[in-house]
Protein backbone atom coordinates (compact mmCIF):
# COMPACT_ATOMS: atom_id res chain seq x y z
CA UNK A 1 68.58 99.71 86.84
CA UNK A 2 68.33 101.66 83.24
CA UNK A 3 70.62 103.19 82.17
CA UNK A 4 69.40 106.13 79.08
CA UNK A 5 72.14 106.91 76.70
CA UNK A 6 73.02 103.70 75.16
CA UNK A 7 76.61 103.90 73.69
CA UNK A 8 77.88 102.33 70.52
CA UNK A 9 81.15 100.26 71.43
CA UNK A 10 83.70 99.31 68.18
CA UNK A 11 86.69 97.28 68.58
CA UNK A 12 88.67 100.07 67.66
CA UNK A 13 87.76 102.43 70.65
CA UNK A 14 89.95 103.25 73.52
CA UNK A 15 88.15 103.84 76.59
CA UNK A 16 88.87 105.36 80.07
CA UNK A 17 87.46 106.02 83.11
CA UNK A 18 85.52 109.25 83.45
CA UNK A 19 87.50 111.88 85.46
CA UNK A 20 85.01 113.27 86.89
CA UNK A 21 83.74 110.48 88.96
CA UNK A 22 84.69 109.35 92.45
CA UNK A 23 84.95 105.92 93.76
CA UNK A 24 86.72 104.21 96.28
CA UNK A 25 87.24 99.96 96.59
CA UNK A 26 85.11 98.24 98.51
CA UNK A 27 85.47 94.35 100.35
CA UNK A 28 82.76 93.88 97.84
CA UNK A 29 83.56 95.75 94.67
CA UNK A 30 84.11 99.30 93.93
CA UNK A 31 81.40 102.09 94.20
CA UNK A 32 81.46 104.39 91.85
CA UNK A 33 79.62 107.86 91.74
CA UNK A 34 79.14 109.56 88.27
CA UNK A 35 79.42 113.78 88.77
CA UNK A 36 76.35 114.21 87.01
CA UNK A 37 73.80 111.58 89.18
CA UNK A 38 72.96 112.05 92.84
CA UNK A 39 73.24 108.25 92.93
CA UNK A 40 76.33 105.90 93.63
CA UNK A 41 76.39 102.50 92.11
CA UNK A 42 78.20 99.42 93.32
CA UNK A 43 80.22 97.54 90.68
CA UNK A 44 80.59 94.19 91.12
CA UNK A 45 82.39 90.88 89.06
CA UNK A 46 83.15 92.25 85.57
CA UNK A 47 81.76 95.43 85.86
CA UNK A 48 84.10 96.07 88.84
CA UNK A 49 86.80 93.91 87.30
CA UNK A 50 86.62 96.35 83.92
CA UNK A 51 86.93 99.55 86.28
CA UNK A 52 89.79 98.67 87.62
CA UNK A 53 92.03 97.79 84.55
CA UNK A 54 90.91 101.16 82.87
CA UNK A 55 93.13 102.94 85.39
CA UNK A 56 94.92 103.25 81.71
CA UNK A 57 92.98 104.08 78.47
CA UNK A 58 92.59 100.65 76.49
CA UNK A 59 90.93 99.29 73.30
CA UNK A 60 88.66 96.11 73.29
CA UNK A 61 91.16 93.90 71.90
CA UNK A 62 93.69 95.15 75.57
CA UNK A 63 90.21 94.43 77.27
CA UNK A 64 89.90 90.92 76.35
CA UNK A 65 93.29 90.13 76.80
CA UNK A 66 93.05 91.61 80.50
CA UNK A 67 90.06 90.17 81.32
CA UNK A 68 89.48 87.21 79.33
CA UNK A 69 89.13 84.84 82.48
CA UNK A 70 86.05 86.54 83.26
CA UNK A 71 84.55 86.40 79.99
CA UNK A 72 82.80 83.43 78.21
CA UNK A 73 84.93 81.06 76.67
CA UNK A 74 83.54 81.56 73.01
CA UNK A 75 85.51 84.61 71.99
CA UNK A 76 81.65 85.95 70.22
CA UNK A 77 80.20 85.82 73.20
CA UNK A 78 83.18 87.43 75.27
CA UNK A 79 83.52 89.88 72.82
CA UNK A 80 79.41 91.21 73.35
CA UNK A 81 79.60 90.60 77.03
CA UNK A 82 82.83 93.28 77.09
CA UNK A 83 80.87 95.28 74.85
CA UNK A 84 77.99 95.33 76.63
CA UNK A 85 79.62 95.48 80.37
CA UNK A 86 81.25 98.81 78.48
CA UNK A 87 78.28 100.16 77.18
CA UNK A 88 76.89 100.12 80.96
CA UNK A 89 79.81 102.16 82.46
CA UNK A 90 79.34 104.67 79.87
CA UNK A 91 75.51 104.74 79.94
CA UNK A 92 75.90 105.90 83.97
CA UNK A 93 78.74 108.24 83.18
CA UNK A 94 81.42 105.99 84.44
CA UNK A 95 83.58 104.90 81.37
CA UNK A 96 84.00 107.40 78.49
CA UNK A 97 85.89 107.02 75.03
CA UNK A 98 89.67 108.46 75.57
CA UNK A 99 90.27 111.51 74.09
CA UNK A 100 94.00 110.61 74.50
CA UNK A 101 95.48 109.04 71.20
């Protein structure tokens, strides 16, 4: 899959899940579907894993304390798989950067 509107991700941004989607849990993962596509996407392992701890608007340093089990080991390499796991929920309209403070 490609996804178009690549999205910068700094340490310093909070992100949250984008309202206007709808998703439900499934045995496998969680399937998300973004307002503006006509198709749904199933999340699974750290992409599904990252959707469900932003239930709550968080910054990249709350993500990789949350998720670090599922990250590399290395904390450069966890720290661009996070970012780039993040840049795919917001490049198909499922993650977006809070606007809350």
């Amino acid at each position: 899959m490609t996804i178009d509107s690549p999205a910068t991700v700094a340490s310093t941004d909070r992100w949250e899940r984008s309202v206007e989607v709808l998703w439900r849990r499934t045995a496998s993962g969680v399937v998300v579907l973004p307002n503006d596509r006509s198709t749904a996407f199933t999340l699974e392992g750290l992409h599904a894993q990252l959707w469900e701890v932003l239930g709550r608007p968080l910054t990249q340093q709350g993500l990789l304390g949350l998720l670090g089990e599922h990250l590399p080991d290395d904390p450069a390499a966890a720290q661009r798989t996070l970012a780039d796991a993040v840049r795919f929920l917001v490049g198909m309209g499922a993650v977006r950067e809070s606007l809350t403070p």
